[in-house]
N, C-alpha and C. Protein backbone atom coordinates (compact mmCIF):
# COMPACT_ATOMS: atom_id res chain seq x y z
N UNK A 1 -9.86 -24.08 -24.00
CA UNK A 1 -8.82 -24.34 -23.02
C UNK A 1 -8.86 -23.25 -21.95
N UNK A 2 -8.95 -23.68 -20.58
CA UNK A 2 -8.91 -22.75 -19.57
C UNK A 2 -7.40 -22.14 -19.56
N UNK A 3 -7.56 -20.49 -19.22
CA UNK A 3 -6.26 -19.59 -18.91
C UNK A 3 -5.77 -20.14 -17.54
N UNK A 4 -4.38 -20.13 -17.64
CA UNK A 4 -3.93 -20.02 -16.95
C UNK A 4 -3.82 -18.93 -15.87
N UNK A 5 -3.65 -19.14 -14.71
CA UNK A 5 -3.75 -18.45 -13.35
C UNK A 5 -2.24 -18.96 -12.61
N UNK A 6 -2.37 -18.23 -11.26
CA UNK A 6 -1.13 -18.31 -10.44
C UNK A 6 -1.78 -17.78 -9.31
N UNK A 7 -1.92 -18.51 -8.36
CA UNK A 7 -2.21 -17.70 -6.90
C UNK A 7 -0.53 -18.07 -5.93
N UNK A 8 -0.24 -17.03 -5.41
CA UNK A 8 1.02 -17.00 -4.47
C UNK A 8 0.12 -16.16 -3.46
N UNK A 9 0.58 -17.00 -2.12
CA UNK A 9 0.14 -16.97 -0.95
C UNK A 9 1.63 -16.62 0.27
N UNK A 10 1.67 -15.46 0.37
CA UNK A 10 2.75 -14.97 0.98
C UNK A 10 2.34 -15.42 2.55
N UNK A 11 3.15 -16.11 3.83
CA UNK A 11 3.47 -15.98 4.45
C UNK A 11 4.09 -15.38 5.45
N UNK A 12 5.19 -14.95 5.36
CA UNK A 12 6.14 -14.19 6.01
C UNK A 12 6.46 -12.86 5.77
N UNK A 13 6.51 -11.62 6.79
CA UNK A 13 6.64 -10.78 6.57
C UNK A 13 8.13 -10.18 6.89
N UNK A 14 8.42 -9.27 7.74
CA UNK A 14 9.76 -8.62 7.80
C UNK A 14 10.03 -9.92 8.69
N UNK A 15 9.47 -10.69 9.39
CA UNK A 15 10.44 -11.48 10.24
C UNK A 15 11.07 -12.70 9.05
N UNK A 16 10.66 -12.85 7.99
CA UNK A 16 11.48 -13.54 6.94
C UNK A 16 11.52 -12.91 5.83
N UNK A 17 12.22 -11.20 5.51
CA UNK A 17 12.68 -11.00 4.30
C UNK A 17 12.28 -11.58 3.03
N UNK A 18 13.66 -12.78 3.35
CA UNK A 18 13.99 -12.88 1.77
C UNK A 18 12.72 -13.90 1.07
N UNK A 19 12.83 -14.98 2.26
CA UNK A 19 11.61 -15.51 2.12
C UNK A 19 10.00 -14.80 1.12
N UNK A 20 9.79 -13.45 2.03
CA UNK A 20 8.64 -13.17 1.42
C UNK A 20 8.99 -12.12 0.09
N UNK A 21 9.76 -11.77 0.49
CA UNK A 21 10.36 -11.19 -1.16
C UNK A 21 10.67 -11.66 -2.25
N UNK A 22 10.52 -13.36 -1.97
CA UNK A 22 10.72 -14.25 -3.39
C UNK A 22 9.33 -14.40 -3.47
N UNK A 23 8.46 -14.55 -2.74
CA UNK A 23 6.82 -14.36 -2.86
C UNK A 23 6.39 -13.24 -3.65
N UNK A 24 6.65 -12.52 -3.59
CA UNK A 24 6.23 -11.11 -4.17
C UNK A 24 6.94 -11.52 -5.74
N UNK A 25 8.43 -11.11 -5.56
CA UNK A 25 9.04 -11.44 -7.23
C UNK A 25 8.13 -12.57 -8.23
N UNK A 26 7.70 -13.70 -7.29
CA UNK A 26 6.96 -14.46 -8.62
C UNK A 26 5.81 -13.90 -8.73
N UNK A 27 5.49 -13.01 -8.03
CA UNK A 27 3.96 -13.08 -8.19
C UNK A 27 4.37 -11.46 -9.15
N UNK A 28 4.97 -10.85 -9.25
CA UNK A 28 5.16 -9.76 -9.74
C UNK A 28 5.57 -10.08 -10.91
N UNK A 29 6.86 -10.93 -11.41
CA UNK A 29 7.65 -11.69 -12.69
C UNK A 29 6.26 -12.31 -13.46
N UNK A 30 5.18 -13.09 -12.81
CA UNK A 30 3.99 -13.79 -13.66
C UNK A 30 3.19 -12.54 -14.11
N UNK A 31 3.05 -11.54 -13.09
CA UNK A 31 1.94 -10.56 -13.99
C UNK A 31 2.37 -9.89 -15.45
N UNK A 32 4.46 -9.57 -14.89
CA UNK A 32 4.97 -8.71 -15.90
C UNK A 32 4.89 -9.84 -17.26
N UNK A 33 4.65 -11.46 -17.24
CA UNK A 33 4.61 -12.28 -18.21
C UNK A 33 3.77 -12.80 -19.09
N UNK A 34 2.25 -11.89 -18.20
CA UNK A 34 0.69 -12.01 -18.95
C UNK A 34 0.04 -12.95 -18.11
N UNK A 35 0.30 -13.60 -17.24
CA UNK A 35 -0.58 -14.57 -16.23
C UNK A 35 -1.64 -13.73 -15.66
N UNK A 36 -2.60 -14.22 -15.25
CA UNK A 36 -3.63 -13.79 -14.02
C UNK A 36 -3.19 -14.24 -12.91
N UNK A 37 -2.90 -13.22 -12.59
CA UNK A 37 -2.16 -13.84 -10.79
C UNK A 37 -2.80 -12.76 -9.65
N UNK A 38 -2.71 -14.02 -8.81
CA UNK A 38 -3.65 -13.45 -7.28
C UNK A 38 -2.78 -13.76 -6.41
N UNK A 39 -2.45 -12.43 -5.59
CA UNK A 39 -1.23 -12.56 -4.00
C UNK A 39 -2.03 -12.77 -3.02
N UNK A 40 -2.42 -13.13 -2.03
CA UNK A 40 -2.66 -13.44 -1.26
C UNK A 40 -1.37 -13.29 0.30
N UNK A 41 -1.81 -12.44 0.74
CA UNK A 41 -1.14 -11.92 2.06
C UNK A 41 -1.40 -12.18 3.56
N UNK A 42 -1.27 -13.24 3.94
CA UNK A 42 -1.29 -13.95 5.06
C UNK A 42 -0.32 -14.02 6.26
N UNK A 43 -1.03 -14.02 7.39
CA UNK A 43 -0.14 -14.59 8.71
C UNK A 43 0.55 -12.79 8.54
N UNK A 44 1.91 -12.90 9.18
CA UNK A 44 2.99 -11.11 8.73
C UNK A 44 2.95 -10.83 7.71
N UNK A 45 2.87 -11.37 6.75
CA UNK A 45 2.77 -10.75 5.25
C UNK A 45 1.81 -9.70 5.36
N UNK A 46 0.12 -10.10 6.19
CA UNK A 46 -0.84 -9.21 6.36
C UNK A 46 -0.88 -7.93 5.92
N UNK A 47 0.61 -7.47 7.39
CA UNK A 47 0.69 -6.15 7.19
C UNK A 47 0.78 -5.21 5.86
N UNK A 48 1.39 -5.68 5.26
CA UNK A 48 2.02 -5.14 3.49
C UNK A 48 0.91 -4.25 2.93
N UNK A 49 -0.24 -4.84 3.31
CA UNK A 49 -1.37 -4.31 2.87
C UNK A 49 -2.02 -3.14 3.30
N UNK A 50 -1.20 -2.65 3.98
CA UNK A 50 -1.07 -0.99 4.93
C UNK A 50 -0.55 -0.05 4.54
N UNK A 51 -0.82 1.04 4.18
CA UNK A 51 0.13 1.52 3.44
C UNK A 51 1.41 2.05 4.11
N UNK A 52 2.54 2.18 3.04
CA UNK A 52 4.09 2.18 3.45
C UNK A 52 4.65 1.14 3.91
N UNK A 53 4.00 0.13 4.74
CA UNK A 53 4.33 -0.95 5.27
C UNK A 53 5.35 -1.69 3.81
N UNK A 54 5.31 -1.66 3.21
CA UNK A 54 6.19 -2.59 1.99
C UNK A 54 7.69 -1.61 2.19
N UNK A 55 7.31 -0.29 2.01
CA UNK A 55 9.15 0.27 2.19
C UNK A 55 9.56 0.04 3.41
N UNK A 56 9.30 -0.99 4.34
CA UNK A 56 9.62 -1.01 5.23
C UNK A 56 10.86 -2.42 4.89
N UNK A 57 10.55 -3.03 3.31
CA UNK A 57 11.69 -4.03 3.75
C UNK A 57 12.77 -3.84 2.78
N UNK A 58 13.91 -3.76 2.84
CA UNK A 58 14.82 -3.83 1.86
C UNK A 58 16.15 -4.76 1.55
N UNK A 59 15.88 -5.62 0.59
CA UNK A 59 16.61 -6.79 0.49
C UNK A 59 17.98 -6.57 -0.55
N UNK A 60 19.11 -7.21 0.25
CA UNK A 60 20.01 -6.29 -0.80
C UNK A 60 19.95 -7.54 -2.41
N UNK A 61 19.89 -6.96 -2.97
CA UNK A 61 20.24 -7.78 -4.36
C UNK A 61 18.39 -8.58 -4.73
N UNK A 62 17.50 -7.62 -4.48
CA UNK A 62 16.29 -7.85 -4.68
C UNK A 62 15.44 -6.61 -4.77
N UNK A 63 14.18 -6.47 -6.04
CA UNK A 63 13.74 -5.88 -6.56
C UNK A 63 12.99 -4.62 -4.88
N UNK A 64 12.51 -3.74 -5.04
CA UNK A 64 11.99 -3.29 -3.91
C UNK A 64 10.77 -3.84 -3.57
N UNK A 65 10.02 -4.42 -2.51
CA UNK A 65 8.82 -4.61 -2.14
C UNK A 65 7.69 -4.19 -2.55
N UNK A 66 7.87 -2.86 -1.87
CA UNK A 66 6.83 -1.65 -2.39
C UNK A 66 6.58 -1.69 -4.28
N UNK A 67 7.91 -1.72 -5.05
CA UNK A 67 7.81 -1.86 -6.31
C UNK A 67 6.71 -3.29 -7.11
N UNK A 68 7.35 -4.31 -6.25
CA UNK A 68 6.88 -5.87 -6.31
C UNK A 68 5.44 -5.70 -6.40
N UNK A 69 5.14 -5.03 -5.22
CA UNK A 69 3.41 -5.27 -4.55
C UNK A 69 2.34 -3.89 -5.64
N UNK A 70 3.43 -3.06 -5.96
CA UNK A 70 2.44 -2.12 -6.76
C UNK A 70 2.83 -2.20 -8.36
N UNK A 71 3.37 -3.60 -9.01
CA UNK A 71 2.73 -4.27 -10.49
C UNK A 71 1.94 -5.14 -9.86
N UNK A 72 1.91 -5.95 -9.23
CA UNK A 72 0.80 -6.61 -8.90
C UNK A 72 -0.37 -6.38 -8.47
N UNK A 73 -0.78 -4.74 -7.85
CA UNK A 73 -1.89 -4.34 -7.50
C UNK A 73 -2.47 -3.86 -9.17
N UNK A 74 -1.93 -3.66 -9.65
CA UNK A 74 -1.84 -2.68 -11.44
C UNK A 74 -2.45 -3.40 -12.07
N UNK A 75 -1.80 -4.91 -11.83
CA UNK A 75 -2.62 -5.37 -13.02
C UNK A 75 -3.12 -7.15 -12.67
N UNK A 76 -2.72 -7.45 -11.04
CA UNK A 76 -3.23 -9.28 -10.65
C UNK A 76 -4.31 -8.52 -9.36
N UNK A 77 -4.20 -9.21 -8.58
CA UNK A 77 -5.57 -9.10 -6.92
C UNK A 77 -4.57 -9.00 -6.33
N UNK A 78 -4.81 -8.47 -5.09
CA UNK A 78 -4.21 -8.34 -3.67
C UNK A 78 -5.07 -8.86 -2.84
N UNK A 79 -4.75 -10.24 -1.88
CA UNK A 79 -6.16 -10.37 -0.83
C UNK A 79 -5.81 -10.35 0.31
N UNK A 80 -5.88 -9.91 1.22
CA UNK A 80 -5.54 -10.09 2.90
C UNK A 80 -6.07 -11.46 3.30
N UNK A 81 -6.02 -11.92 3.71
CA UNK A 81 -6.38 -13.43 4.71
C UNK A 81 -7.59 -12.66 5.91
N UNK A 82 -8.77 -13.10 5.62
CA UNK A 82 -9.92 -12.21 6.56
C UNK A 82 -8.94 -12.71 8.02
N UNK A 83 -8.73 -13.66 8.33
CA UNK A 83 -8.65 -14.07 10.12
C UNK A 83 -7.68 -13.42 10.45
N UNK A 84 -6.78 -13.66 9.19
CA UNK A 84 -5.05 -12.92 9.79
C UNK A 84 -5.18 -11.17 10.12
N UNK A 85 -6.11 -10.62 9.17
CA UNK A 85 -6.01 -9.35 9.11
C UNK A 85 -7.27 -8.77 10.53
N UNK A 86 -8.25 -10.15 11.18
CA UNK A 86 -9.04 -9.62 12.34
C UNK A 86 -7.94 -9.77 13.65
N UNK A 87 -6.92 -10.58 13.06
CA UNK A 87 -6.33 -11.06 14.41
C UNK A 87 -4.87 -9.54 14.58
N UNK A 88 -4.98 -9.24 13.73
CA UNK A 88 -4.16 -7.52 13.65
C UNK A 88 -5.28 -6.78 13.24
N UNK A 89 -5.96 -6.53 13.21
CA UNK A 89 -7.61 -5.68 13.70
C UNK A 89 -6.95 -4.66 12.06
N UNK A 90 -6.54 -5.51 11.51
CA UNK A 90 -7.12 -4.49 9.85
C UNK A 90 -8.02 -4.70 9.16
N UNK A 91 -8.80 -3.18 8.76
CA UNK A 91 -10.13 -3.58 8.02
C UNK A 91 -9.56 -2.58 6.77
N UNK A 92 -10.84 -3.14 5.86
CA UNK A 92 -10.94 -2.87 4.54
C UNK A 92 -10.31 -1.22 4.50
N UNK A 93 -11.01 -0.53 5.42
CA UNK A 93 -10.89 1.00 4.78
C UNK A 93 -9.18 1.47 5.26
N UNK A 94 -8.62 0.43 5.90
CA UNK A 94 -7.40 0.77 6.32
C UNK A 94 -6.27 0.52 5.09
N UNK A 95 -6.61 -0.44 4.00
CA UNK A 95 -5.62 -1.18 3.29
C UNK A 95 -5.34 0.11 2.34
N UNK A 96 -4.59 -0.32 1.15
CA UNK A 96 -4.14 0.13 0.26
C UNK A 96 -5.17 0.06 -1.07
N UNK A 97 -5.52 1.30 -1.59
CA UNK A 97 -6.66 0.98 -2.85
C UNK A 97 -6.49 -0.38 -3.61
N UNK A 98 -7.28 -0.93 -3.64
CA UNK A 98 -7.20 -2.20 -4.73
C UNK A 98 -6.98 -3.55 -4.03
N UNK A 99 -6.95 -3.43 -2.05
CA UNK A 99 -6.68 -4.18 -1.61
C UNK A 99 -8.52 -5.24 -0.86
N UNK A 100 -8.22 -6.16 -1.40
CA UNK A 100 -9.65 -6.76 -1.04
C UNK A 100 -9.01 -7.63 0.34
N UNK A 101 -10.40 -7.59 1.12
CA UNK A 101 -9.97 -9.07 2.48
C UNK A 101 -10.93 -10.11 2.24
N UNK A 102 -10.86 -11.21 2.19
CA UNK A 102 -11.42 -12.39 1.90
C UNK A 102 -10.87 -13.80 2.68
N UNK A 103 -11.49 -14.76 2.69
CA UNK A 103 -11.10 -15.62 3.76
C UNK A 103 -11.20 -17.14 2.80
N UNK A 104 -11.30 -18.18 3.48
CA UNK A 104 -10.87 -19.36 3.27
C UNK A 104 -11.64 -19.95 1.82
N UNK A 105 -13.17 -19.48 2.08
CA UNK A 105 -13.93 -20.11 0.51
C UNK A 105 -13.01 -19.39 -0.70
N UNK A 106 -12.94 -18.26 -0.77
CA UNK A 106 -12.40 -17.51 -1.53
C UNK A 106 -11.24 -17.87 -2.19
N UNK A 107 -10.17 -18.33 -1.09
CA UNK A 107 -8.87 -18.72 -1.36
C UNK A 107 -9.09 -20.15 -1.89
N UNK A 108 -9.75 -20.81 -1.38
CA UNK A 108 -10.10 -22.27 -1.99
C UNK A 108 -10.64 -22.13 -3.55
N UNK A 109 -11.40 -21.46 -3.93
CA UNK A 109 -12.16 -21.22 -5.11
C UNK A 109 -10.85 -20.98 -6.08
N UNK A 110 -10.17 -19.79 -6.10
CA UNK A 110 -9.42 -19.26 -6.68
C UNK A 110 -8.13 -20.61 -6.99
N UNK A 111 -7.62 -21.56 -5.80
CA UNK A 111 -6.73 -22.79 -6.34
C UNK A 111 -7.23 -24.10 -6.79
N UNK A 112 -8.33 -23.81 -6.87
CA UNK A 112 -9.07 -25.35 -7.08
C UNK A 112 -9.50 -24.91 -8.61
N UNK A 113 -10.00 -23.51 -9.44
CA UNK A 113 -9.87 -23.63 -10.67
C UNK A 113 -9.27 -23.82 -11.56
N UNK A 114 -10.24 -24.62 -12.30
CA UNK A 114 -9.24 -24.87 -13.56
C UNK A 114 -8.06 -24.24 -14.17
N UNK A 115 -6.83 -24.65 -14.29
CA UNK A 115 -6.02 -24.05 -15.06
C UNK A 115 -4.98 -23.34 -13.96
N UNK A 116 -5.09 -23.24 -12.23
CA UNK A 116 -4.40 -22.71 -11.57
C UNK A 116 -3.26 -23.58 -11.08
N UNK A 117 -2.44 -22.56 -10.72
CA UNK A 117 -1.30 -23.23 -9.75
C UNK A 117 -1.08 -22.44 -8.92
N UNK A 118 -0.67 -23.03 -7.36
CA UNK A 118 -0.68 -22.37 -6.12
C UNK A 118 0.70 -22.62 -5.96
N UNK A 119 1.31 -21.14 -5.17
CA UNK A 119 2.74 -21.64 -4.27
C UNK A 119 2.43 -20.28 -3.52
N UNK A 120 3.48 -21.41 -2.18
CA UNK A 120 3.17 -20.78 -0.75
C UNK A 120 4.20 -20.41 -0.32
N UNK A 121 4.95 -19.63 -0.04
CA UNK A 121 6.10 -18.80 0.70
C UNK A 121 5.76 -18.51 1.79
């Protein structure tokens, strides 16, 4: 029987909070639950992948960002969106250790295997 997986594909960055902070919580709640889970940081989310950029958001009555994004670097993937991160001119050596950039095959591969489920914030 294939393992189960979880890819969450964050969207929104500080211009939708809460929005992308429920992105992060599942993807953070599945790792703390034993899943293989992959974030995926797209469109404003991008930025996150910079460092400090995560204490930059603070949601009242929600876990911290920065906290969210570093169990999930610990122990699921972090991927930047290659186009999103050329179209804000971030490269690899700029991100946060453990942060990979990868683009559309990649992201396709990872929801089309067996045993995954995708959600998009």
């Amino acid at each position: 029987m294939a393992s189960r997986s979880l890819v969450v594909k964050v969207t929104a960055g500080k211009d939708d909070q809460e929005r992308c902070n429920q992105g992060f919580t599942i993807a953070a709640t599945a790792v703390a639950s034993g899943l293989q889970v992959s974030l995926w940081l797209t469109g404003e989310a991008a930025w996150f992948a910079l460092p400090d950029r995560a204490q930059d958001v603070a949601l009242a009555h929600a876990a911290p960002l920065a906290q969210l994004l570093a169990k999930v670097l610990e122990e699921g993937t972090v991927t930047v969106c290659s186009q999103c991160a050329s179209r804000r001119e971030i490269a690899a050596a700029d991100t946060l250790p453990g942060v990979r950039i990868a683009g559309a095959s990649t992201f396709l591969a990872e929801v089309m295997a067996d045993g995954a489920q995708a959600l998009v914030y």
